[in-house]
Protein backbone atom coordinates (compact mmCIF):
# COMPACT_ATOMS: atom_id res chain seq x y z
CA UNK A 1 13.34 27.46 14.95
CA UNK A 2 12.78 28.78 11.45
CA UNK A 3 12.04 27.08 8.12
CA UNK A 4 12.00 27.98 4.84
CA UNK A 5 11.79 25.40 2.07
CA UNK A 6 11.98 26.08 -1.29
CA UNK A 7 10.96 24.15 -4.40
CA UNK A 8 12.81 23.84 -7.25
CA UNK A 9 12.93 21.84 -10.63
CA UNK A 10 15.81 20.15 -12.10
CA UNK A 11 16.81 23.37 -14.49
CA UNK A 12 20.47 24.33 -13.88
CA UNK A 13 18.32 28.03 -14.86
CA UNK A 14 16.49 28.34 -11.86
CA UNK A 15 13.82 31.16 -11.56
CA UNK A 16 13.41 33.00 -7.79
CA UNK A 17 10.39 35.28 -6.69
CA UNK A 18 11.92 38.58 -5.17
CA UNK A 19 10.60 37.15 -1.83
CA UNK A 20 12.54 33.77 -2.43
CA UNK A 21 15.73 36.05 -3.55
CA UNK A 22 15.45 37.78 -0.45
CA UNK A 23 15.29 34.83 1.78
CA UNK A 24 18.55 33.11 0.35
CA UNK A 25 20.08 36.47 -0.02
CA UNK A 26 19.34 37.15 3.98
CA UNK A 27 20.54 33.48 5.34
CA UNK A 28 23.65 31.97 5.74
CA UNK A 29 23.08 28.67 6.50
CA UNK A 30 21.16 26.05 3.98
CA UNK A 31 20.57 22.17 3.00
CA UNK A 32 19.21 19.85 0.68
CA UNK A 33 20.45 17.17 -1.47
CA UNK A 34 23.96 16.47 -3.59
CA UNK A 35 21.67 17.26 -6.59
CA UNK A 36 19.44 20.18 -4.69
CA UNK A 37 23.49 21.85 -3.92
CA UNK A 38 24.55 21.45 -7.78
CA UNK A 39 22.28 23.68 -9.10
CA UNK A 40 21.62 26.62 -6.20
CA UNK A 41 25.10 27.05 -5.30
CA UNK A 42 25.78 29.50 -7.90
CA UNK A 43 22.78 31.66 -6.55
CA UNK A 44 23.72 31.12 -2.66
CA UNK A 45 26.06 33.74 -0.92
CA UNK A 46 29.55 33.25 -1.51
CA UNK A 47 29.87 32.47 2.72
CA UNK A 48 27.25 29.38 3.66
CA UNK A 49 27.42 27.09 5.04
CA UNK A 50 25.57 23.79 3.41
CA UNK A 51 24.14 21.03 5.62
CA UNK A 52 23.53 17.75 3.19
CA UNK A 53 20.50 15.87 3.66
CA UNK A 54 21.52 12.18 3.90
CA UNK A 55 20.41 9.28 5.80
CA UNK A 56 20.00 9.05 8.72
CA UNK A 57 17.82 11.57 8.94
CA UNK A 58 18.33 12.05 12.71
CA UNK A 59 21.97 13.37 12.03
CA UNK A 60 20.49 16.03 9.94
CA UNK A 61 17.82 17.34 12.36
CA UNK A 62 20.61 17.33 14.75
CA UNK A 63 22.71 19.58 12.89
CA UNK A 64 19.62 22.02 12.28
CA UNK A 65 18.85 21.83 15.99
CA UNK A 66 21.73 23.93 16.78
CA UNK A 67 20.23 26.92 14.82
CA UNK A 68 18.11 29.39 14.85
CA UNK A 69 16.89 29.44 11.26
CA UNK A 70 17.83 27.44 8.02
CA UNK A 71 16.86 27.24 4.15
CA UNK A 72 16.12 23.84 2.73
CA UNK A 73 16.20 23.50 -1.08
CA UNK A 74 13.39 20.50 -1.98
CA UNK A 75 12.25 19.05 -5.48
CA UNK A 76 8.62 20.04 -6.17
CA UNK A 77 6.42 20.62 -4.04
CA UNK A 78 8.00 20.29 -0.14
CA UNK A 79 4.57 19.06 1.01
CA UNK A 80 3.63 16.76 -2.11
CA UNK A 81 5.67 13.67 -0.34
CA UNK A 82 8.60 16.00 0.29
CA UNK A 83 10.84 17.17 2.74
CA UNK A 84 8.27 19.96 4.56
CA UNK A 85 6.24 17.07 5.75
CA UNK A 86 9.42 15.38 7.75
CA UNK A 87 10.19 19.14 9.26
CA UNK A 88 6.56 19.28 10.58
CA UNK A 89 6.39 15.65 11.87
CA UNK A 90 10.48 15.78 13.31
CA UNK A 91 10.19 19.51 14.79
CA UNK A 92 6.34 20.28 15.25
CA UNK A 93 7.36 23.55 17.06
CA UNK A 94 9.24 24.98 14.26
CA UNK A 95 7.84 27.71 12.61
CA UNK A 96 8.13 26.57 8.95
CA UNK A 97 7.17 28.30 5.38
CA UNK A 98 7.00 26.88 2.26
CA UNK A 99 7.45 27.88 -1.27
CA UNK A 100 6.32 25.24 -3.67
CA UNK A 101 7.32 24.33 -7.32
CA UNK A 102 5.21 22.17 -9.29
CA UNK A 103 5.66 18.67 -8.48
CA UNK A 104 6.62 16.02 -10.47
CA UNK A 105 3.06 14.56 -11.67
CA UNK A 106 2.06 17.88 -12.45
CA UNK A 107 4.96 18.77 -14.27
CA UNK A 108 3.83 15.20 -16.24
CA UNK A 109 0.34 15.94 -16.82
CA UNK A 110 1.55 19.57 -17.99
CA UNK A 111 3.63 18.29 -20.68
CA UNK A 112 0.63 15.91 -21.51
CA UNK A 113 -2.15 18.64 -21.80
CA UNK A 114 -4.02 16.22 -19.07
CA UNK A 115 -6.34 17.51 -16.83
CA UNK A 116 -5.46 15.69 -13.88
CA UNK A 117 -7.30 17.02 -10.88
CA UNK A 118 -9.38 13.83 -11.28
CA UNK A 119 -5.86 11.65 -10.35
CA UNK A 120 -5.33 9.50 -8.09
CA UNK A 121 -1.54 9.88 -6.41
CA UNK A 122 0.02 7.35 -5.05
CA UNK A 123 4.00 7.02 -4.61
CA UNK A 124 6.48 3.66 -4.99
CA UNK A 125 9.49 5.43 -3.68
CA UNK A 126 10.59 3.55 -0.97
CA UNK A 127 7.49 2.08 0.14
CA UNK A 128 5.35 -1.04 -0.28
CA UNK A 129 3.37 -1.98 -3.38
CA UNK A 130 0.06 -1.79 -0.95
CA UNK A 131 -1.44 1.80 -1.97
CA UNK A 132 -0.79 0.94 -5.97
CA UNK A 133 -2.63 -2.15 -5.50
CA UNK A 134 -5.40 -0.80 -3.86
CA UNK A 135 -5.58 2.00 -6.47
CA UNK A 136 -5.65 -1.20 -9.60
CA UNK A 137 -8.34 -2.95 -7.44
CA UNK A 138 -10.17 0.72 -6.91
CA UNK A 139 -9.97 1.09 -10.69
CA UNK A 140 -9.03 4.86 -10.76
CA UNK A 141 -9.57 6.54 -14.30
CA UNK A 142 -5.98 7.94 -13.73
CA UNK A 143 -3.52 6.92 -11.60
CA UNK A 144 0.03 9.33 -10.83
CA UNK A 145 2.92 7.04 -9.20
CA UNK A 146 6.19 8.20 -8.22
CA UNK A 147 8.83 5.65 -9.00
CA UNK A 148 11.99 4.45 -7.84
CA UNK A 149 15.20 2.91 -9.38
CA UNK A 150 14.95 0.11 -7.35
CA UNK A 151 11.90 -2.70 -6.76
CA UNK A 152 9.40 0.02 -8.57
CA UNK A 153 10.48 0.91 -11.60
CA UNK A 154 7.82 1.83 -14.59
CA UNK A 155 8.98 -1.87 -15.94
CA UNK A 156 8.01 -3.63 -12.55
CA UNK A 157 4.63 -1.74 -12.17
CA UNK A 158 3.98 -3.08 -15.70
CA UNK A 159 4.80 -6.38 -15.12
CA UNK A 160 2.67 -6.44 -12.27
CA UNK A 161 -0.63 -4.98 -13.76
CA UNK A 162 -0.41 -7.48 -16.13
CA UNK A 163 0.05 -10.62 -13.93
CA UNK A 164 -2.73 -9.33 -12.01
CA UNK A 165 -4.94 -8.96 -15.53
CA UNK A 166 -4.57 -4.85 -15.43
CA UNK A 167 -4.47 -4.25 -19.00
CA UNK A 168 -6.88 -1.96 -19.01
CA UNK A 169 -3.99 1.08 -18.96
CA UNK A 170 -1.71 2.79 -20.77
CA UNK A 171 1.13 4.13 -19.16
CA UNK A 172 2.62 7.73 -20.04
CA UNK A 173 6.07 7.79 -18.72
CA UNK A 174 8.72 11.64 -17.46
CA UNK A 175 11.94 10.98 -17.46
CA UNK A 176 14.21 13.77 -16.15
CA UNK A 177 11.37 16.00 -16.14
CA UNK A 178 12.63 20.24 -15.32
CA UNK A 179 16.06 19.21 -16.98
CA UNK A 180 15.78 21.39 -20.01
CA UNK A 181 16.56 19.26 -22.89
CA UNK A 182 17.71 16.26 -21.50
CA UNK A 183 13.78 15.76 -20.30
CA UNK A 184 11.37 12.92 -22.31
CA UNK A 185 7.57 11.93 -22.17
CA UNK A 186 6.44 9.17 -23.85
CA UNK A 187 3.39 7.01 -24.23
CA UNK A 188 3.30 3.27 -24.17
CA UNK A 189 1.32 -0.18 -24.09
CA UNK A 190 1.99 -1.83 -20.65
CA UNK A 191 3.46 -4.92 -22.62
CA UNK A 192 5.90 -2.12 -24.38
CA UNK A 193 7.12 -0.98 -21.12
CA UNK A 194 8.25 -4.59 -19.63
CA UNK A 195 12.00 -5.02 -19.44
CA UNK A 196 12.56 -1.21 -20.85
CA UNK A 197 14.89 1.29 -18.89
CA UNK A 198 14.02 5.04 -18.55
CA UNK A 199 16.08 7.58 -16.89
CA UNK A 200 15.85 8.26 -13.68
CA UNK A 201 13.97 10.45 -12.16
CA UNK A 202 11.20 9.42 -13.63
CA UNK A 203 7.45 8.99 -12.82
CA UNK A 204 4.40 7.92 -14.96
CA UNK A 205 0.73 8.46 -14.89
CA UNK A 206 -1.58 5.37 -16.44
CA UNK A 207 -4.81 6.34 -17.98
CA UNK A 208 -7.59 3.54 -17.98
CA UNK A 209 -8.83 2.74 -21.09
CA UNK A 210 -11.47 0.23 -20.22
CA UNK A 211 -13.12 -1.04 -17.15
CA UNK A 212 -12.13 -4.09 -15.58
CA UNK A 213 -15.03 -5.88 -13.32
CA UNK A 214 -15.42 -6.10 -10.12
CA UNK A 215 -17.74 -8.62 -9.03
CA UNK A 216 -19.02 -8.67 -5.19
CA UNK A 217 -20.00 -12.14 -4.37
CA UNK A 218 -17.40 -14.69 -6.49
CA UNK A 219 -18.98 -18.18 -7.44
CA UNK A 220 -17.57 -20.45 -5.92
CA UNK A 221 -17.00 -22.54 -9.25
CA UNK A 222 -15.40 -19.95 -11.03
CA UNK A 223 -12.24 -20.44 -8.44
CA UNK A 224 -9.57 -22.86 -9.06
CA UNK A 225 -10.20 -25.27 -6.47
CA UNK A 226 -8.11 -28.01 -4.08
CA UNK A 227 -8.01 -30.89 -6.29
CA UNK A 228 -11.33 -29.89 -7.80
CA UNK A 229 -13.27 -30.21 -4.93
CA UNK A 230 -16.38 -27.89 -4.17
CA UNK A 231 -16.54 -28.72 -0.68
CA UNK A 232 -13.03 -27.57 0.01
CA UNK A 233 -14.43 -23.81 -0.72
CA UNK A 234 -15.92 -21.02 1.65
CA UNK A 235 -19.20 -21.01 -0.56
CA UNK A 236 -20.11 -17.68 -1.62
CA UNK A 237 -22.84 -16.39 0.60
CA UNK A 238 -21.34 -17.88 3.53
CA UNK A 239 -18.45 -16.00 2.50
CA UNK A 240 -20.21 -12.61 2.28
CA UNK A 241 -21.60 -13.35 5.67
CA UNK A 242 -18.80 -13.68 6.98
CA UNK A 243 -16.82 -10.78 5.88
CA UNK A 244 -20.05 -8.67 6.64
CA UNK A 245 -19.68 -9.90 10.30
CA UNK A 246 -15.99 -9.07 10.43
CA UNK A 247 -16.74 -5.41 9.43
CA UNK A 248 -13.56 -4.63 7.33
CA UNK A 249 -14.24 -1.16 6.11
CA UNK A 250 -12.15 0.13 9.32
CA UNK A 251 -9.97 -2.77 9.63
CA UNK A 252 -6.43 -2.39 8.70
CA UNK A 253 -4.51 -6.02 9.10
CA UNK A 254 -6.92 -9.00 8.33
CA UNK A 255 -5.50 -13.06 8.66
CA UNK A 256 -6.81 -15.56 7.06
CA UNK A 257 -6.27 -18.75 8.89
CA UNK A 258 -6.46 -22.10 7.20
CA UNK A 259 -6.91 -20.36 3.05
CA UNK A 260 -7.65 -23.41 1.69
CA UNK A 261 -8.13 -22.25 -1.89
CA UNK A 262 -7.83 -18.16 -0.71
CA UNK A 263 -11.55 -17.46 -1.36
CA UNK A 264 -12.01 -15.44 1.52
CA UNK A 265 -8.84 -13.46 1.06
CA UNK A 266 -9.17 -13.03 -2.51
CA UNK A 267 -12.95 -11.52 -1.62
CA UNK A 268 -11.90 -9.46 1.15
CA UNK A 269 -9.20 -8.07 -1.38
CA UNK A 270 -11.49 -7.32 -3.82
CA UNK A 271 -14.09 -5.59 -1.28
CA UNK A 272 -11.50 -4.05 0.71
CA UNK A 273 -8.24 -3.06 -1.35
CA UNK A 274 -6.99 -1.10 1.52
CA UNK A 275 -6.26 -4.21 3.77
CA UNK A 276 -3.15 -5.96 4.39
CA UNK A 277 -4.00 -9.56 4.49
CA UNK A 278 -2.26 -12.01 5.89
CA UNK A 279 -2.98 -15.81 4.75
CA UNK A 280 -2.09 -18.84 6.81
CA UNK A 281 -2.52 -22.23 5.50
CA UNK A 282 -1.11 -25.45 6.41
CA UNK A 283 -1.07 -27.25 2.70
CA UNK A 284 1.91 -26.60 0.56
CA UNK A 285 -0.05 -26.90 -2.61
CA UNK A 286 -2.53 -23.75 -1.31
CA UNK A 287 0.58 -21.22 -2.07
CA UNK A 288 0.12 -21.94 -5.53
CA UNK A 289 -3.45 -22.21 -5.44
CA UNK A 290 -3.83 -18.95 -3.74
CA UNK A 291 -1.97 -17.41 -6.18
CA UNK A 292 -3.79 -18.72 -9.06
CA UNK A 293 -6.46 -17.56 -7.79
CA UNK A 294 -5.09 -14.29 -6.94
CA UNK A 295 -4.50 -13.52 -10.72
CA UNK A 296 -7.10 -14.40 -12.44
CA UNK A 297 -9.34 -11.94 -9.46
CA UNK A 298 -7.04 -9.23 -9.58
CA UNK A 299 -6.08 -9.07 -5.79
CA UNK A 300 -2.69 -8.62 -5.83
CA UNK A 301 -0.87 -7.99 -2.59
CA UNK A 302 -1.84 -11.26 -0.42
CA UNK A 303 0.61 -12.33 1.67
CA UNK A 304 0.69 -16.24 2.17
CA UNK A 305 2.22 -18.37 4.90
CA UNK A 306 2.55 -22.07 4.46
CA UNK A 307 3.25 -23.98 8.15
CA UNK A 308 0.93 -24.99 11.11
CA UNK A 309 -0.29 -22.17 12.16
CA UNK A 310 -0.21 -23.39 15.90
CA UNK A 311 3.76 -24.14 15.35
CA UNK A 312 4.87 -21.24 13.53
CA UNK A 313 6.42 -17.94 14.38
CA UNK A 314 3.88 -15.10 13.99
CA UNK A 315 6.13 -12.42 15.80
CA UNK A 316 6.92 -10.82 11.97
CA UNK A 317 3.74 -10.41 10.68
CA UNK A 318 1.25 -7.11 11.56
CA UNK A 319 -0.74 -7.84 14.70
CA UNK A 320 -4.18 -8.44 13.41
CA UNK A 321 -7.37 -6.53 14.16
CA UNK A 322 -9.63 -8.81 12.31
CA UNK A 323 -9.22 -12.30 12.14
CA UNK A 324 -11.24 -15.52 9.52
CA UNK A 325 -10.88 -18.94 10.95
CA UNK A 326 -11.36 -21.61 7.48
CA UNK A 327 -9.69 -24.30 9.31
CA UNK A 328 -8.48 -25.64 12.56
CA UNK A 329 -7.56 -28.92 12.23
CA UNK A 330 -8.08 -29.49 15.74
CA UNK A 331 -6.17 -26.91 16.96
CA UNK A 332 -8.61 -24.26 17.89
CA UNK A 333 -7.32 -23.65 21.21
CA UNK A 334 -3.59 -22.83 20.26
CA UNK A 335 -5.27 -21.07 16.91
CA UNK A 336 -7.17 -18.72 19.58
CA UNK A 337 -4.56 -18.33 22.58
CA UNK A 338 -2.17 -17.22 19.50
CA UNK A 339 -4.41 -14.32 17.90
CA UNK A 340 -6.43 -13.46 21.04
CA UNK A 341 -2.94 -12.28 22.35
CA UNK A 342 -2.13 -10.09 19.32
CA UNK A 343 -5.98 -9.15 18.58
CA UNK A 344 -6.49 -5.52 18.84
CA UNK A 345 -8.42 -4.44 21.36
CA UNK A 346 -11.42 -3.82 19.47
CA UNK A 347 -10.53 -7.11 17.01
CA UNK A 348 -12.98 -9.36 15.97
CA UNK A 349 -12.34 -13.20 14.86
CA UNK A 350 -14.75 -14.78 12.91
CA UNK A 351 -15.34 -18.56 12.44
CA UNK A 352 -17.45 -20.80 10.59
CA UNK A 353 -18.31 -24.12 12.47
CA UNK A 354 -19.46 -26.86 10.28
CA UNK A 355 -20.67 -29.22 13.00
CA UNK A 356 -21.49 -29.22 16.70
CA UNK A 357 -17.88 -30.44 17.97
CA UNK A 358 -16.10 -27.50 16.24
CA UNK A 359 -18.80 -25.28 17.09
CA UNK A 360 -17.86 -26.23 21.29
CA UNK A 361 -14.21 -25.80 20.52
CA UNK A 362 -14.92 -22.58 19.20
CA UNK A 363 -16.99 -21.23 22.33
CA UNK A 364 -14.94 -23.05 24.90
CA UNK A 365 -11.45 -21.44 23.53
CA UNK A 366 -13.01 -17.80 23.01
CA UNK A 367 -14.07 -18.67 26.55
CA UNK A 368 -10.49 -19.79 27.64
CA UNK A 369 -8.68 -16.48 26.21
CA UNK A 370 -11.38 -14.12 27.73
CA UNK A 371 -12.94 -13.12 24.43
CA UNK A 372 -16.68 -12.50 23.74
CA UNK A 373 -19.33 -14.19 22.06
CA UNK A 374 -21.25 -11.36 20.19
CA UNK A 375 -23.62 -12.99 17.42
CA UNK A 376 -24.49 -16.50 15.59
CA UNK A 377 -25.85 -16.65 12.41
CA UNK A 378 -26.64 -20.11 10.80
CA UNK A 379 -26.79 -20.45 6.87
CA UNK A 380 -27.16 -23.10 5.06
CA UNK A 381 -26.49 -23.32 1.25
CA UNK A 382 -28.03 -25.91 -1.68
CA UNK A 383 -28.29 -29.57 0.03
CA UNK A 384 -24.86 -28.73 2.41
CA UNK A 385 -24.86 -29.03 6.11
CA UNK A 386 -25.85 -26.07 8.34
CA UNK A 387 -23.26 -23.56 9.30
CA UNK A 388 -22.83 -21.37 12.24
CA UNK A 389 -21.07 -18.57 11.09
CA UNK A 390 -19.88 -17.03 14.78
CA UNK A 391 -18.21 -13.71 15.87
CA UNK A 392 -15.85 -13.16 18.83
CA UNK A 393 -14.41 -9.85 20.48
CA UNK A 394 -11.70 -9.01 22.59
């Protein structure tokens, strides 16, 4: 099966190579969306046939299943988060050519006079907030996001940079970018931009204006803390230990068991933007205090879970392939039968035994659920107890 997509702007004056002219001029059959249809119908054949692209997607690739060859109009670029990249992954064995427009962002930085092959991309339409935040922890000089007129509008991006302390920005906004006259760029403070409607489509491109730190190794007394109590904390070389041992820089899903204040999550955030982190904790008050926290580190993205963690469903969370043990509360058996059964095969659970009994439960559960003791390491900080800071395998 043939493919040919083509990449066009939003101009109702579209603009064809002789080779593109010749392909539409030669085919009979084509698709794209309502939008796509409105402005290449007067340049399609007066007998097509038009196939719409609309969810679900399996209907389409259906249709196009039962021919030999068809021409797919796309926005853009087809392979900059387009339409090309679903024909390659749906129908690997078509044969498929492509002939791009400029995309979006580049139509953005364009009208900007930005050089932007220094940009980060990441795209908000339809997806989860998790690349964005790793690209604010990250601290990218510039950062390109395709929105959406739903949960990521440019007003919700700005609102959440600056809950998470991301003021460091500005935010240069497209709105109907291609569309001739009816387009608009514009340039704002992030507080400008909260509660403001653009036209859609739009997408924006921030530009950093300062840098915001990054500290590797947070005190432990610059945390909000559990009623104010230091003990109640992962203390901060312990802490580093312990996510050194859990070697996160290939980990995808980490959980956080017993988050107490969310030290350990809010580090292994900071250290590791690209995780998804799961946080379990058994307190009520720790959602909030997790959250403080959260803010005033800039680690947004933490997902919490108030319950005990033996009792509650973990079926609709990520399966884990690294796992932090803060707290048991005698329940390190059910805590281990529960993630040794959803551990990845190469997962790793880490645990940090404060006295000899917890340190048995540990080995005697790992030893239960057929998981491997693989190093020890005791630590001991100011005038606190020893710690055994212990790794497990699957």
């Amino acid at each position: 099966m043939n493919f040919f997509i083509i990449g066009i702007d939003d101009n109702r004056e579209q603009y064809f190579t002789p080779e593109v002219q010749q392909v539409i001029q030669s085919h009979t059959l084509f698709s794209g969306g309502t939008r796509h249809y409105e402005i290449v119908k007067p340049y399609l054949p007066l007998e097509h046939s038009w196939i719409p692209i609309t969810v679900p997607l399996s209907d389409v690739f259906e249709q196009y299943r039962s021919h030999e060859s068809v021409v797919v109009f796309a926005s853009g670029d087809p392979l900059f988060y387009g339409f090309a990249n679903t024909v390659l992954r749906e129908i690997p064995e078509a044969e498929v050519k492509v002939f791009p427009f400029f995309n979006s962002l580049q139509l953005l930085a364009h009208r900007l006079l930005m050089p932007y092959h220094n940009m980060h991309v990441v795209s908000l339409t339809g997806r989860s907030w998790n690349k964005f935040d790793e690209a604010l922890i990250r601290g990218y000089e510039k950062i390109g996001v395709l929105t959406d007129n739903k949960e990521h509008t440019p007003s919700a991006i700005a609102a959440r940079m600056l809950e998470y302390g991301y003021d460091n920005y500005t935010m240069s906004v497209g709105e109907l970018l291609g569309n001739g006259e009816k387009e608009k760029v514009s340039d704002w403070r992030l507080e400008e931009v909260v509660g403001k409607t653009f036209a859609f489509p739009n997408n924006l491109i921030l530009r950093r204006i300062n840098i915001r730190p990054r500290p590797f190794g947070i005190p432990e007394s610059d945390f909000h803390l559990l009623d104010g109590r230091a003990r109640m904390i992962t203390k901060m070389p312990i802490r580093l230990l312990s996510l050194s041992m859990l070697d996160l820089h290939d980990r995808h899903v980490f959980w956080d068991i017993g988050f107490c204040t969310g030290s350990v999550s809010v580090e292994a955030k900071l250290q590791f933007p690209h995780l998804r982190i799961i946080a379990f904790e058994q307190r009520p008050e720790g959602e909030q205090l997790i959250h403080d926290n959260a803010r005033k580190f800039g680690t947004p993205g933490i997902e919490t879970v108030i319950g005990d963690f033996a009792q509650i469903d973990i079926t609709p969370y990520p399966s884990p392939d690294a796992v932090f043990i803060g707290g048991h509360g005698g329940k390190m058996d059910e805590i281990i039968e529960k993630t040794s059964d959803l551990l990845a095969d190469d997962g790793v659970i880490v645990f940090n035994s404060v006295s000899e009994e917890s340190r048995q439960l540990f080995l005697k559960a790992i030893d239960r659920y057929n998981l491997q003791l693989r190093q020890t390491i005791r630590i001991q900080t100011d005038d606190f107890n020893p710690i055994d800071v212990m790794k497990a395998t699957k």
